[in-house]
N, C-alpha and C. Protein backbone atom coordinates (compact mmCIF):
# COMPACT_ATOMS: atom_id res chain seq x y z
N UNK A 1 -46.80 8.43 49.42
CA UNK A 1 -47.31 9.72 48.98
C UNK A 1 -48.26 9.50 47.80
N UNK A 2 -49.12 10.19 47.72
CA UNK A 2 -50.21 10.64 46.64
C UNK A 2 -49.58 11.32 45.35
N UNK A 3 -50.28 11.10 44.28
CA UNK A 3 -49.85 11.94 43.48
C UNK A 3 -49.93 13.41 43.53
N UNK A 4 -49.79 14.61 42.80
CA UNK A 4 -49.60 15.80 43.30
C UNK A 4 -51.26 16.01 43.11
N UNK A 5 -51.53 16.95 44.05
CA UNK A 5 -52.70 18.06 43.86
C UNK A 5 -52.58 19.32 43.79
N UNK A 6 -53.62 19.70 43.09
CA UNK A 6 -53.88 21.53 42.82
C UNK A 6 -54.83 21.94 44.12
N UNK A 7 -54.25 23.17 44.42
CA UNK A 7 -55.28 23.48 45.16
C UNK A 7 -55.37 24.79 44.88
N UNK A 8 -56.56 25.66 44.82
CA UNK A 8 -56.37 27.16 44.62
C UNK A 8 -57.31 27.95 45.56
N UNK A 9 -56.95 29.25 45.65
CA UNK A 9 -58.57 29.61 46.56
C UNK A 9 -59.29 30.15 45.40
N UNK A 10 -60.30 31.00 45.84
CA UNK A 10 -61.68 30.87 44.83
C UNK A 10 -61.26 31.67 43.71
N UNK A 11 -60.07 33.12 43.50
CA UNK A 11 -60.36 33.98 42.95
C UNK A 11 -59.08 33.06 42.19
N UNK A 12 -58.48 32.44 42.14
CA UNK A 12 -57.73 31.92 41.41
C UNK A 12 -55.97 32.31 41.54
N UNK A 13 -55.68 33.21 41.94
CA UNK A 13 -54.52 34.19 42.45
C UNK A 13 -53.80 33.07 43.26
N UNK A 14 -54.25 32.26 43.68
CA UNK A 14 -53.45 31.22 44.69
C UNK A 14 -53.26 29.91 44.12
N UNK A 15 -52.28 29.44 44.28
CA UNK A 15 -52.07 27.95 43.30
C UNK A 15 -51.03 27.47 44.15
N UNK A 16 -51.62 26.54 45.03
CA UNK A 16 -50.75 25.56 45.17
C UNK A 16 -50.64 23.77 44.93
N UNK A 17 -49.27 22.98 44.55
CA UNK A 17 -49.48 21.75 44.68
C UNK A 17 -48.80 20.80 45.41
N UNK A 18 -49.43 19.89 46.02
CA UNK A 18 -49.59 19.29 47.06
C UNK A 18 -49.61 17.73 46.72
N UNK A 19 -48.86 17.35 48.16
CA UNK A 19 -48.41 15.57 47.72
C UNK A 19 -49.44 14.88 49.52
N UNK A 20 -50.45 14.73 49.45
CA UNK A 20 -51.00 14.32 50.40
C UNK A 20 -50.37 12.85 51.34
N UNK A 21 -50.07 13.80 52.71
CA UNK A 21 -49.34 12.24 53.12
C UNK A 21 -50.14 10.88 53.36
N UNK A 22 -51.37 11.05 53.79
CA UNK A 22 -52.33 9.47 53.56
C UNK A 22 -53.51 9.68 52.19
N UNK A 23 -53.25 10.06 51.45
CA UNK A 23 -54.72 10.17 50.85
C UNK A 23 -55.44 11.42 51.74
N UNK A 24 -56.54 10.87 51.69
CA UNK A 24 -57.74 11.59 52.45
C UNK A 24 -58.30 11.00 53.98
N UNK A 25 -57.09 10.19 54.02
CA UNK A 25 -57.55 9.46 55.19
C UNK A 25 -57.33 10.60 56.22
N UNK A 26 -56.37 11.78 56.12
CA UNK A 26 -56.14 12.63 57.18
C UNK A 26 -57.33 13.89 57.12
N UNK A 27 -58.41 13.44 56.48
CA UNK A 27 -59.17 14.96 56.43
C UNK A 27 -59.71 14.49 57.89
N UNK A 28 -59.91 16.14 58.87
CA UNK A 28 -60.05 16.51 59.64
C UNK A 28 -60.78 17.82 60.28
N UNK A 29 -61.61 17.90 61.17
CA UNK A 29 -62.35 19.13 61.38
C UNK A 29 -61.76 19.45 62.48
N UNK A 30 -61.61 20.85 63.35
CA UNK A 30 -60.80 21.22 64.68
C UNK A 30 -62.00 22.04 65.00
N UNK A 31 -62.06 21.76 66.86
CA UNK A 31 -63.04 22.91 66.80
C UNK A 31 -62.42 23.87 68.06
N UNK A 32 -61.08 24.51 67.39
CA UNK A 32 -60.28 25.41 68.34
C UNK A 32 -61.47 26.74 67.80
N UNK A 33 -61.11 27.82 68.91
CA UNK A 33 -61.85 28.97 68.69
C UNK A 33 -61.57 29.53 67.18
N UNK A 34 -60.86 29.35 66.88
CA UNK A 34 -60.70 29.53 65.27
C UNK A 34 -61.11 28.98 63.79
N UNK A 35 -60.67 27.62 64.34
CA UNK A 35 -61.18 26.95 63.01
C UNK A 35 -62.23 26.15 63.27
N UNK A 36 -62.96 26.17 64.21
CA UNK A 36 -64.52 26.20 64.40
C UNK A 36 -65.57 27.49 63.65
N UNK A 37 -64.86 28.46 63.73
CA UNK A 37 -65.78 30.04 63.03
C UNK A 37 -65.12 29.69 61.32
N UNK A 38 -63.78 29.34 60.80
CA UNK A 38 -63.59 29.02 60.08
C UNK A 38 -64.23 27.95 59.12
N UNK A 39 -64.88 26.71 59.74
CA UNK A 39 -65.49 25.92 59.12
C UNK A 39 -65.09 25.05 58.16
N UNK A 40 -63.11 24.97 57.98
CA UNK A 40 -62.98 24.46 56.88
C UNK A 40 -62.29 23.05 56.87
N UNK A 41 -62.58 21.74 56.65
CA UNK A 41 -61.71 19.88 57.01
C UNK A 41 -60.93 20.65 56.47
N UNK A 42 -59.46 19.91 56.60
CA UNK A 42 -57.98 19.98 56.28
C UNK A 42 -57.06 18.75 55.99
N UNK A 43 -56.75 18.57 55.74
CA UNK A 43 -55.74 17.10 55.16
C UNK A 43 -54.25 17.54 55.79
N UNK A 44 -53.97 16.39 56.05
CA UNK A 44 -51.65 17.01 56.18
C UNK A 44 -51.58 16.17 55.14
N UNK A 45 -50.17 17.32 55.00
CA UNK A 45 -49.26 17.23 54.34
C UNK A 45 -48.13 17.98 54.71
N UNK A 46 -47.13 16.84 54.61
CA UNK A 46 -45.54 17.42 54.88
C UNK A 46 -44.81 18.47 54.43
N UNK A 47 -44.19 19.50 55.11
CA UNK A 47 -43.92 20.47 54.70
C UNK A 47 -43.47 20.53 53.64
N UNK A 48 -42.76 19.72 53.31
CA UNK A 48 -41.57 19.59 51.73
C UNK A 48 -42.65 19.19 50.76
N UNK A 49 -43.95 18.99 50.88
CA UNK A 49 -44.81 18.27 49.96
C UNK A 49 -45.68 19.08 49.48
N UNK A 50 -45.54 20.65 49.89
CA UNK A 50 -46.85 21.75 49.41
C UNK A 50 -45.92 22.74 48.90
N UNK A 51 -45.72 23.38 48.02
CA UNK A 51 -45.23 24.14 46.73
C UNK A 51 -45.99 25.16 46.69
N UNK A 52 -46.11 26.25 46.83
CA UNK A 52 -46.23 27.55 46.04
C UNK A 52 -46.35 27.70 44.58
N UNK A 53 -47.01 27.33 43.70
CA UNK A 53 -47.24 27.43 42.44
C UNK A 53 -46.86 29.20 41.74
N UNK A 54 -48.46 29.57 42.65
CA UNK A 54 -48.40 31.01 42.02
C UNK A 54 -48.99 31.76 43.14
N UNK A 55 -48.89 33.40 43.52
CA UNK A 55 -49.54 33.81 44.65
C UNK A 55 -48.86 33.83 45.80
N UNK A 56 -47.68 33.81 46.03
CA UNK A 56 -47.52 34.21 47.58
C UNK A 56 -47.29 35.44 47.80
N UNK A 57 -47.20 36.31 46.92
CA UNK A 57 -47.73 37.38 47.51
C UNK A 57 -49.12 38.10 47.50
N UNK A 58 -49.93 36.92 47.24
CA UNK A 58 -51.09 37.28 47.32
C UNK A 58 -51.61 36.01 49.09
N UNK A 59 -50.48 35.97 49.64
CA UNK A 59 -51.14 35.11 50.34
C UNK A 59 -50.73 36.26 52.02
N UNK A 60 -51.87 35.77 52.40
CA UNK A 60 -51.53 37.28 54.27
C UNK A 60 -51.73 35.96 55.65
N UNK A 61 -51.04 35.91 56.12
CA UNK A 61 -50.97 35.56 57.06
C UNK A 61 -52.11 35.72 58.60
N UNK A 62 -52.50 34.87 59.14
CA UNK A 62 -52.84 34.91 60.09
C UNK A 62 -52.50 34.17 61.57
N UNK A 63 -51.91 35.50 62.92
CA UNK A 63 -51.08 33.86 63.62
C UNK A 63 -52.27 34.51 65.03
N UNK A 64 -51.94 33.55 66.22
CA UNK A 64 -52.72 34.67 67.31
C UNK A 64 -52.17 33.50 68.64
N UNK A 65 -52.64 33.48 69.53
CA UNK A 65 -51.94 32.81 71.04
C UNK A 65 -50.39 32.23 71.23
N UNK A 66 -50.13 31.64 70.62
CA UNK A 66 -48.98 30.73 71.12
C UNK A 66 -48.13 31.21 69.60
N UNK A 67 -48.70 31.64 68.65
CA UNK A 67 -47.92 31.91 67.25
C UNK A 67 -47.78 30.61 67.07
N UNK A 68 -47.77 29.52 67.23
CA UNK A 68 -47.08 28.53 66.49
C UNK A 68 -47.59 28.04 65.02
N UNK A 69 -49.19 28.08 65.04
CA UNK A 69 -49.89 28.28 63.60
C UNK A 69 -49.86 29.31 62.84
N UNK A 70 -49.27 28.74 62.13
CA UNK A 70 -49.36 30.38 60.72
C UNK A 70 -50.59 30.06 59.81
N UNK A 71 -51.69 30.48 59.74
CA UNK A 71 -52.80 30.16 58.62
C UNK A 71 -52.80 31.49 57.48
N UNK A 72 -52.71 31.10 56.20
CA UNK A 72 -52.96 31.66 55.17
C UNK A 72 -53.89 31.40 54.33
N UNK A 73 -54.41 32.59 53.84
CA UNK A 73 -55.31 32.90 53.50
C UNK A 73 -55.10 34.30 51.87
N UNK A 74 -55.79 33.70 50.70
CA UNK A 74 -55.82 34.64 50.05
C UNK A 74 -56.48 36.15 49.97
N UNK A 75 -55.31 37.29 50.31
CA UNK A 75 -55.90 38.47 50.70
C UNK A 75 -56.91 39.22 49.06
N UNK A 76 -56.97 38.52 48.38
CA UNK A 76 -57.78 38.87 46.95
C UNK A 76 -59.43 38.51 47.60
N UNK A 77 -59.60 37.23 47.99
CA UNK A 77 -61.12 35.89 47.81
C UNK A 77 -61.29 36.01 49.78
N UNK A 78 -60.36 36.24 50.10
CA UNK A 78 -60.05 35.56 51.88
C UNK A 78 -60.41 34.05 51.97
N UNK A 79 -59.85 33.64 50.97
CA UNK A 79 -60.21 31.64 51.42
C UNK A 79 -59.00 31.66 51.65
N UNK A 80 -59.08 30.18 52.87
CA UNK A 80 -58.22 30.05 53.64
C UNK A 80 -57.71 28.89 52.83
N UNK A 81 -56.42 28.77 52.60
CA UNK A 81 -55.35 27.96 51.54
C UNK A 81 -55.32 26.62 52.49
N UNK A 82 -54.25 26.92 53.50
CA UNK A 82 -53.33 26.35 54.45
C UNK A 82 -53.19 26.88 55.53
N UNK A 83 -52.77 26.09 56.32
CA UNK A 83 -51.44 26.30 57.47
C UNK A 83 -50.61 25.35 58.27
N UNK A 84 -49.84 25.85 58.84
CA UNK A 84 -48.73 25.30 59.57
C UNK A 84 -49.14 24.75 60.48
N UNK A 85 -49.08 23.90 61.11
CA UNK A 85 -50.46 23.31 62.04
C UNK A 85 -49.39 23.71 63.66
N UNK A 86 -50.03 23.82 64.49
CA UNK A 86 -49.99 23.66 65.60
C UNK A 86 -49.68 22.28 66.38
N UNK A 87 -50.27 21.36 66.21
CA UNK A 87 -50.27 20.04 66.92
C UNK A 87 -48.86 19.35 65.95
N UNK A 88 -48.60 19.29 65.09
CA UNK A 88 -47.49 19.29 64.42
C UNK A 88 -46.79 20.22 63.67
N UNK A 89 -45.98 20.89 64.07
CA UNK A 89 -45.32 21.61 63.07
C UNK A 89 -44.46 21.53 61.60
N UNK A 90 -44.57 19.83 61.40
CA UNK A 90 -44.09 19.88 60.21
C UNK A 90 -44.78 19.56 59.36
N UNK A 91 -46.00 20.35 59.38
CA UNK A 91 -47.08 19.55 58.42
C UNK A 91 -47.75 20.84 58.27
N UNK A 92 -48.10 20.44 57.03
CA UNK A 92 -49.47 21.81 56.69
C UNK A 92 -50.80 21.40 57.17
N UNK A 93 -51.95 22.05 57.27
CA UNK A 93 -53.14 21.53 57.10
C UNK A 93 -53.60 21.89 55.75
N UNK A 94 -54.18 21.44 54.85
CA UNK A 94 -54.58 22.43 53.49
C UNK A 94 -55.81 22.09 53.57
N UNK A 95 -56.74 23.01 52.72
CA UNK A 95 -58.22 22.98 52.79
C UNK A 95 -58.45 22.36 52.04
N UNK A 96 -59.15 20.77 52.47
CA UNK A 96 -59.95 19.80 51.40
C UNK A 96 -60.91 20.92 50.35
N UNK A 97 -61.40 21.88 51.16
CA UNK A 97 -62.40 22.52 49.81
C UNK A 97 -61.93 23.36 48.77
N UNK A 98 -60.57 23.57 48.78
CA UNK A 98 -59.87 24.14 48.10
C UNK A 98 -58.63 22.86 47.15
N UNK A 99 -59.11 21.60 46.71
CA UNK A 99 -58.11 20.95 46.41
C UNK A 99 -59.42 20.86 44.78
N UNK A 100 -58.83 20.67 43.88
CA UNK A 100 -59.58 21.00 42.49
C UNK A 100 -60.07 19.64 42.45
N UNK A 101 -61.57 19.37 41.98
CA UNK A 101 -62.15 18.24 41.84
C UNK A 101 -62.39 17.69 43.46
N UNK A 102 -62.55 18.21 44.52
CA UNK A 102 -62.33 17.69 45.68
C UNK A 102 -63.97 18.40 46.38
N UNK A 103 -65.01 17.46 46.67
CA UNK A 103 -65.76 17.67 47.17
C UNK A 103 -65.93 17.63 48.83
N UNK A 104 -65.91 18.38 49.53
CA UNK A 104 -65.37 17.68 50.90
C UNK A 104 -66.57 17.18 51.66
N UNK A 105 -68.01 16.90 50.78
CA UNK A 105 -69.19 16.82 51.64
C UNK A 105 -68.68 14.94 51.16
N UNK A 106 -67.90 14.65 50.30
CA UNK A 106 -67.78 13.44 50.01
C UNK A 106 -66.90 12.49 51.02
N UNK A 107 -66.56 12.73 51.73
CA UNK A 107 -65.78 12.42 53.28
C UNK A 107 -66.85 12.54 54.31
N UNK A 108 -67.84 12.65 54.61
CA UNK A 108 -68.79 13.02 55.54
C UNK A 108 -69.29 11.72 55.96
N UNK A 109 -69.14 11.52 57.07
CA UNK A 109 -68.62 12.36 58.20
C UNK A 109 -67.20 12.55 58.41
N UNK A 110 -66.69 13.92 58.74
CA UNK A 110 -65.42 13.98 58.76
C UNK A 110 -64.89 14.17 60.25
N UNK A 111 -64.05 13.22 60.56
CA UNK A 111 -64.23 13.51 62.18
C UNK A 111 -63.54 15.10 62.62
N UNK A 112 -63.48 15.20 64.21
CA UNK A 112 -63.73 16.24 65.12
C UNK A 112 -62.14 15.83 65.45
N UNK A 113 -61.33 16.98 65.53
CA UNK A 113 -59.98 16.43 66.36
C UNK A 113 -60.21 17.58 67.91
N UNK A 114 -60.15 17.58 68.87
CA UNK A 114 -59.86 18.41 70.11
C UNK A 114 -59.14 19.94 69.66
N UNK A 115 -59.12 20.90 69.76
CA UNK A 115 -58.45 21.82 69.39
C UNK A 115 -58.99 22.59 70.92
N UNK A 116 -60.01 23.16 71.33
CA UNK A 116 -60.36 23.40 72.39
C UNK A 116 -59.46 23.28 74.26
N UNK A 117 -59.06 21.68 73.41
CA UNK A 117 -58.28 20.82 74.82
C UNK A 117 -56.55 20.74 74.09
N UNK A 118 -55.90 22.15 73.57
CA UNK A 118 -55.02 21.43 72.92
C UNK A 118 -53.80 21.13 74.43
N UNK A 119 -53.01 20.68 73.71
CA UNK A 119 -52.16 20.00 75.01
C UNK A 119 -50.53 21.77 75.18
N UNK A 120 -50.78 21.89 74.02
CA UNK A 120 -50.25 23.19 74.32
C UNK A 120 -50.81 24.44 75.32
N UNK A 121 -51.96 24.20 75.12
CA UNK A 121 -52.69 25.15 76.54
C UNK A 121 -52.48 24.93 77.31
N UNK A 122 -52.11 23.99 77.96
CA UNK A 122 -51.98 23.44 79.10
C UNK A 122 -50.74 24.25 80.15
């Protein structure tokens, strides 16, 4: 594990910290119908490893096909924090552009994972 990170969305109302399970080696782009219009890499991290600082009730939920992803999002800014990932459920995805000091054009190229072809559609 990494040491902890901050992550907040823009308006500040959201604070969470986070123990990244590889570094940055897990940043990732999806191009499911969602987080393709979304636009945002994501890192895992293990569920027990992302904390709620400050803000969950400033945080709203978004789920849609299969429910198995929960994505949140600050209902103050609407930046998207996290979520519960789909392809694993015990992992968050959190938004590299939302981790403090974290440039995410500095990972570029960040690869493409299938979201389109997930194996749950099937």
């Amino acid at each position: 594990m990494t040491e902890p990170l901050k992550a907040t969305c823009h308006c500040g109302a959201v604070e969470l910290r986070v123990r990244l399970s590889q570094a940055f080696e897990t940043a990732r782009r999806c191009d499911c119908s969602f987080c393709r219009r979304r636009g945002a890499a994501a890192v895992s991290v293990p569920l027990d490893q992302l904390e709620i600082v400050r803000g969950a009730e400033n945080l709203t939920l978004y789920q849609w096909g299969t429910g198995t992803a929960k994505h949140y999002f600050c209902k103050t800014c609407g930046i998207y924090t996290h979520h519960q990932r789909r392809s694993d459920p015990t992992e968050y995805g959190v938004n590299l552009g939302a981790l403090d000091g974290v440039n995410p054009r500095d990972f570029d190229p960040i690869p493409w994972v299938d979201g389109v072809n997930h194996p749950s559609d099937s």
